[in-house]
Protein backbone atom coordinates (compact mmCIF):
# COMPACT_ATOMS: atom_id res chain seq x y z
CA UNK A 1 7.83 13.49 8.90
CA UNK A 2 8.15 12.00 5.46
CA UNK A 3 5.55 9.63 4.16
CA UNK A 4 5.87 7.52 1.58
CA UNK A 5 3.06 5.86 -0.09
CA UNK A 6 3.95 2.79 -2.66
CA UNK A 7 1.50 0.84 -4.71
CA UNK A 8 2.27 -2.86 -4.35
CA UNK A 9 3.21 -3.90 -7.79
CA UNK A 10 1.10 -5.94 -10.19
CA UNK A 11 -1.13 -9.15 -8.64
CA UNK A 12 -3.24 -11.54 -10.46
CA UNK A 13 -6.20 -9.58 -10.34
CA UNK A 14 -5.18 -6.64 -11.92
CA UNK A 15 -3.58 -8.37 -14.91
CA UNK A 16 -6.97 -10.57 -15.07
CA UNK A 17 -9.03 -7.15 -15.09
CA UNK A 18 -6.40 -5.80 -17.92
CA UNK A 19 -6.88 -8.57 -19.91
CA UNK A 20 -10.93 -8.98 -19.36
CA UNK A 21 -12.37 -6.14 -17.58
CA UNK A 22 -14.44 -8.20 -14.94
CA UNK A 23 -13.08 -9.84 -11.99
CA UNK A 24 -14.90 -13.47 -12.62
CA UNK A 25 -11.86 -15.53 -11.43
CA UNK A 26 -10.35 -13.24 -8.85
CA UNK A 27 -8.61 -14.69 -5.80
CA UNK A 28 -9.28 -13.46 -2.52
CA UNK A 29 -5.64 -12.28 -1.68
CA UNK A 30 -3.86 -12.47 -4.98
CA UNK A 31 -0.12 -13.41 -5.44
CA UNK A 32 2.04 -11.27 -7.74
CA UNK A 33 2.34 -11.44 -11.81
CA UNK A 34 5.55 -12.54 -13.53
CA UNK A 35 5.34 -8.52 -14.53
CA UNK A 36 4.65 -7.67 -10.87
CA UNK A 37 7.90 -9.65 -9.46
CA UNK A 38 9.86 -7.66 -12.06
CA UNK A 39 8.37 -4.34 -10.92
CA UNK A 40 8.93 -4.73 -7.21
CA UNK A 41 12.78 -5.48 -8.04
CA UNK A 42 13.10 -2.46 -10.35
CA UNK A 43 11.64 -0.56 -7.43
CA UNK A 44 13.51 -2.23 -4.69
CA UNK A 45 16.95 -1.28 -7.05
CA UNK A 46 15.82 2.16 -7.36
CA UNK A 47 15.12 2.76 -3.78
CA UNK A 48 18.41 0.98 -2.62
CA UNK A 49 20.36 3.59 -4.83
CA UNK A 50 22.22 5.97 -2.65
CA UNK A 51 20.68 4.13 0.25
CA UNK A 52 23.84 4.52 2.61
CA UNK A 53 24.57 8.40 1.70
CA UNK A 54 20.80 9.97 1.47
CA UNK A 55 20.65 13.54 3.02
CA UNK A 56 17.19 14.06 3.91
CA UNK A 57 17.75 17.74 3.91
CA UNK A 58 16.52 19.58 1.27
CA UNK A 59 16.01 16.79 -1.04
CA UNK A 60 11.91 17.38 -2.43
CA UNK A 61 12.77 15.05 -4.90
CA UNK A 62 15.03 11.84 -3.35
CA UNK A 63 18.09 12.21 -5.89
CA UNK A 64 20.22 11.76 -3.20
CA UNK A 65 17.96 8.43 -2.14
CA UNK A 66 15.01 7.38 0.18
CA UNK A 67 16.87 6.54 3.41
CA UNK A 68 13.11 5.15 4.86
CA UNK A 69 13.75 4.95 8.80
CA UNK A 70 10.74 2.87 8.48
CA UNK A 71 8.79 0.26 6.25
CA UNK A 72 5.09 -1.21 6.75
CA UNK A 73 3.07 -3.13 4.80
CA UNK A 74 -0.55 -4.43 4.69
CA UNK A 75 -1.14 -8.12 5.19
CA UNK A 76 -2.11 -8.82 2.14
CA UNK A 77 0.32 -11.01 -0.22
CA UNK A 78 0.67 -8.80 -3.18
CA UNK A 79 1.93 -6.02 -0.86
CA UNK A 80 4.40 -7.72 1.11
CA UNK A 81 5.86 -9.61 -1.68
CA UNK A 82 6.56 -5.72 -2.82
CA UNK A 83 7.63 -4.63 0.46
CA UNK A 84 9.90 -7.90 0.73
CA UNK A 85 11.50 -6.48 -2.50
CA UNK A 86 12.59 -3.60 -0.87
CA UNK A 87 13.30 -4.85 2.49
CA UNK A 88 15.82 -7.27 1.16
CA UNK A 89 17.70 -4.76 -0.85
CA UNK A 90 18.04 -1.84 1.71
CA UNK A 91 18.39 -4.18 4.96
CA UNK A 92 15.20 -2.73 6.54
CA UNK A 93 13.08 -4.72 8.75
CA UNK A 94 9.52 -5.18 7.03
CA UNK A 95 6.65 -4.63 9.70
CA UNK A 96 3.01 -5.91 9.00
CA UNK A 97 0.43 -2.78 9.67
CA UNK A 98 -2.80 -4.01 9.04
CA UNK A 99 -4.51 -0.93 9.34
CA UNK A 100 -3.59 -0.32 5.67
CA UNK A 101 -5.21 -3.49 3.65
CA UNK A 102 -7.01 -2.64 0.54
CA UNK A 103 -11.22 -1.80 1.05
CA UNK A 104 -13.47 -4.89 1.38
CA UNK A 105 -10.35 -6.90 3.07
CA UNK A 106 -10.13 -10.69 2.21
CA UNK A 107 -13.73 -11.86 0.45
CA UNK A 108 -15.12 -14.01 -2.27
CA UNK A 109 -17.55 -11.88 -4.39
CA UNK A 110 -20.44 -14.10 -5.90
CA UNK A 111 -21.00 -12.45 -9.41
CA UNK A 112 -24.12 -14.70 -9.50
CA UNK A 113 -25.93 -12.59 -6.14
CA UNK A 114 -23.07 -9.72 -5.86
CA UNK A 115 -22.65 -10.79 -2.47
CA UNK A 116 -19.27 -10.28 -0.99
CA UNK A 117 -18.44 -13.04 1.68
CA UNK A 118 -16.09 -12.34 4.27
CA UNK A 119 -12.67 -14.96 4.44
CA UNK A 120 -10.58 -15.69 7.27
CA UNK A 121 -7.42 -15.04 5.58
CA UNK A 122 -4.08 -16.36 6.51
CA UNK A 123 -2.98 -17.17 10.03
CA UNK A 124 0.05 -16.21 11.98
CA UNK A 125 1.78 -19.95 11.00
CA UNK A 126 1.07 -19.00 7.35
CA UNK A 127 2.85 -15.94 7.28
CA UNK A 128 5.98 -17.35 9.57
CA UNK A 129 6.72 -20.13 7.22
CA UNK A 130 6.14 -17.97 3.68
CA UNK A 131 7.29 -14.97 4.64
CA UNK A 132 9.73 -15.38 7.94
CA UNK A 133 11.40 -12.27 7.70
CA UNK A 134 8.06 -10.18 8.05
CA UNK A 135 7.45 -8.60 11.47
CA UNK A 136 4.22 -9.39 13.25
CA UNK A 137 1.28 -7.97 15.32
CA UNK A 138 1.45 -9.52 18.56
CA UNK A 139 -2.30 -9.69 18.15
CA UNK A 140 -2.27 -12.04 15.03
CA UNK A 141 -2.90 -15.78 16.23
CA UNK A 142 -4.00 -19.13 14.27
CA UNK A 143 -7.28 -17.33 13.55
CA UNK A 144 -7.08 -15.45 10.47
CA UNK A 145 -5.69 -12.05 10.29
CA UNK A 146 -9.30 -10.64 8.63
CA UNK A 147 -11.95 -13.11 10.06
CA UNK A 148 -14.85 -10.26 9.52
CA UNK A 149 -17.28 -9.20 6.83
CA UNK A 150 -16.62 -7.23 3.67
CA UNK A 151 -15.48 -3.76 4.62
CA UNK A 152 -18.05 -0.73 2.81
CA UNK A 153 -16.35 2.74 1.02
CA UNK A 154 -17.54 4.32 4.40
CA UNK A 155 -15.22 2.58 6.60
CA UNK A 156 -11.94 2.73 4.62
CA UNK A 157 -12.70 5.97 4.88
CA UNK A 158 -12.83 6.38 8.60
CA UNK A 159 -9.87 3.18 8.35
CA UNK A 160 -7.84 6.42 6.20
CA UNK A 161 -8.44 8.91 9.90
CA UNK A 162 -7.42 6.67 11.86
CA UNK A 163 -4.41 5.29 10.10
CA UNK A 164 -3.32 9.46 9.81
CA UNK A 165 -3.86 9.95 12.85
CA UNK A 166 -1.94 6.86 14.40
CA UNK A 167 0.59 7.30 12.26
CA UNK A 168 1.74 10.89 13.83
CA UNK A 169 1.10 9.22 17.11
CA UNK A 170 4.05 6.56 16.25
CA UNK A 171 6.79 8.65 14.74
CA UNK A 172 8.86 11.71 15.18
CA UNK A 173 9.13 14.80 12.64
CA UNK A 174 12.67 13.18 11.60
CA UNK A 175 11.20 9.82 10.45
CA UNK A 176 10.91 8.59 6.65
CA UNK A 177 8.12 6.17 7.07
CA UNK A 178 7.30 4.27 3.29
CA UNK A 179 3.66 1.76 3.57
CA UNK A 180 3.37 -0.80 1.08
CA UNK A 181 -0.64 -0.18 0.17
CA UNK A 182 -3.05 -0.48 -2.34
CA UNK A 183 -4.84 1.90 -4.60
CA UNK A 184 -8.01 2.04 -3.05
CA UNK A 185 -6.64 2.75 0.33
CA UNK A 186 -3.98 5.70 -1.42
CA UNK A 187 -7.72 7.21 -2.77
CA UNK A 188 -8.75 7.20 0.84
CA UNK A 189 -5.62 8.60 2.61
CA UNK A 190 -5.85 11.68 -0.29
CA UNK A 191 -9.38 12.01 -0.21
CA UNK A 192 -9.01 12.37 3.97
CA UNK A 193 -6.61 14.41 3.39
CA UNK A 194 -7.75 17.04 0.87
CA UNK A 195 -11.53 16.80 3.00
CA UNK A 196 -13.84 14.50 1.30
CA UNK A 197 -15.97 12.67 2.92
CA UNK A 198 -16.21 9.35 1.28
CA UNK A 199 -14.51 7.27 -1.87
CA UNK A 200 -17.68 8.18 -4.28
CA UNK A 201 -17.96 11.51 -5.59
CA UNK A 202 -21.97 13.18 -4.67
CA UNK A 203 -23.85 15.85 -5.62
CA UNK A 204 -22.14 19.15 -4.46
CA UNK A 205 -18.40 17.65 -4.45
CA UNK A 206 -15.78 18.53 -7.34
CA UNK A 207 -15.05 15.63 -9.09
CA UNK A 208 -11.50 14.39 -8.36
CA UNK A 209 -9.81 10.81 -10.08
CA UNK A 210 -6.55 9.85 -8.51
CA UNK A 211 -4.30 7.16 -10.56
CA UNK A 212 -1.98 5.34 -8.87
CA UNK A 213 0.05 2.76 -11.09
CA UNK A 214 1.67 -0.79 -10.03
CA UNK A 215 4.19 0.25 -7.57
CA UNK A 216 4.51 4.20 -7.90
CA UNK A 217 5.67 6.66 -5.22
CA UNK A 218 3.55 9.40 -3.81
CA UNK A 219 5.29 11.92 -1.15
CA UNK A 220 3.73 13.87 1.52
CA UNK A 221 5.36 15.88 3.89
CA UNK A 222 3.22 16.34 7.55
CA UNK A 223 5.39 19.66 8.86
CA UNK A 224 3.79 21.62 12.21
CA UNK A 225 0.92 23.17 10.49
CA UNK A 226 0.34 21.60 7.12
CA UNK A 227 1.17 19.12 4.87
CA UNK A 228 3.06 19.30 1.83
CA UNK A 229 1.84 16.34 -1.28
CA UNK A 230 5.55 16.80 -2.97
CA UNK A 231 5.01 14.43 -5.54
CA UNK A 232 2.27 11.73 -6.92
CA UNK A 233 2.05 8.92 -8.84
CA UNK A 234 5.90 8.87 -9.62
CA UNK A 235 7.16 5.55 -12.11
CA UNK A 236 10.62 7.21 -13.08
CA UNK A 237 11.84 3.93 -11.89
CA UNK A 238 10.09 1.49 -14.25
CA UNK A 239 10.99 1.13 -18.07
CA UNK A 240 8.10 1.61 -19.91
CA UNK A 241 7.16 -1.34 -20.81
CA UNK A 242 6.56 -2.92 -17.35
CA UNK A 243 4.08 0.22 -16.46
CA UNK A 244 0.50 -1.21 -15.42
């Protein structure tokens, strides 16, 4: 099984922490940038290339295209306007997973205290009139899809197992599955991966930084008995000046 793992591109608060480097003024679940709409189309155009004629055989570096048999995406707005990019373009249906939402979920964070307050988020009726073409959980109602408190490093971490480990549960060795996700929650799937224990680095760990830019690609192959990271981090699709 392929996996895919794609930044959503550019939202509101990461140009406001580019531009101040402080999140006073963040919004709970940020909408794309002007710079992040015309990232997810680059990407969408990229991935669309060859869409019809990808061999998956042999291919460690998708000249010959992406072919996803499947695409997910987190609930939150920045990431399915990315994944609606992409969905559009290839003709793929665009499935809601909301095991793979950025750490600390929807909140308001009160510089004042530095308490983080748990939202609702948006309801099932939300997402069918702004986004109709997105495929639902069953279990999201008129309650908000997050409706808990502030998620701790700890349990993205143990979010990161159990996404792995549902993940090989869902799909065959033949499938190309692509998420639409966020940096934090990339960190944690690597960290899992490569055996960390948590998202800080303590005493008696190596010190390891992962970057993952506005919409870039990272590749890992899950194979019988390991798994293969073929690529990470990869923006060959952007011109340079759109990279955040």
């Amino acid at each position: 099984m392929q996996l895919y793992i794609i930044r959503h591109a550019q939202s509101e608060n990461n140009a406001l922490w580019a531009q101040t480097g402080s999140s006073n003024g963040r919004s709970p679940d940020p909408l794309l940038t002007d710079i992040g709409k015309q990232q997810a189309h680059w990407l969408a155009q990229h991935i669309a290339q060859h869409w019809e004629n990808a061999d998956p055989e042999d291919d460690l570096h998708n000249r010959n295209g992406y072919h996803f048999t499947h695409l997910y995406t987190s609930l939150m707005q920045r990431a399915i306007a990315t994944g609606s990019a992409i969905a559009q373009q290839v003709n793929i249906p665009l499935v809601a997973w909301e095991i793979i939402h950025e750490f600390g979920g929807i909140f308001e964070h009160n510089l004042d205290t530095d308490e983080r307050i748990g939202l609702p988020g948006p309801n099932r009726n939300y997402f069918a009139t702004e986004y109709p073409h997105l495929v639902l959980p069953d279990s999201l109602g008129e309650a908000g899809w997050w409706q808990r408190p502030y998620e701790p490093l700890e349990q993205t971490m143990l979010r990161a197992k159990s996404f792995l480990a549902e993940l090989q549960l869902r799909h065959d060795p033949a499938d190309r599955v692509a998420i639409i996700t966020h940096g934090g929650f990339f960190v944690a799937i690597i960290r899992t991966l490569l055996g960390f224990s948590t998202l800080d680095n303590h005493e008696g760990e190596n010190l390891l930084w992962l970057h993952a830019n506005n919409t870039s690609i990272t590749r890992l192959d899950f194979g019988a008995e390991q798994v293969e990271l073929v690529y990470l981090n990869r923006l060959d699709h952007l011109p340079t000046h759109l990279i955040t």
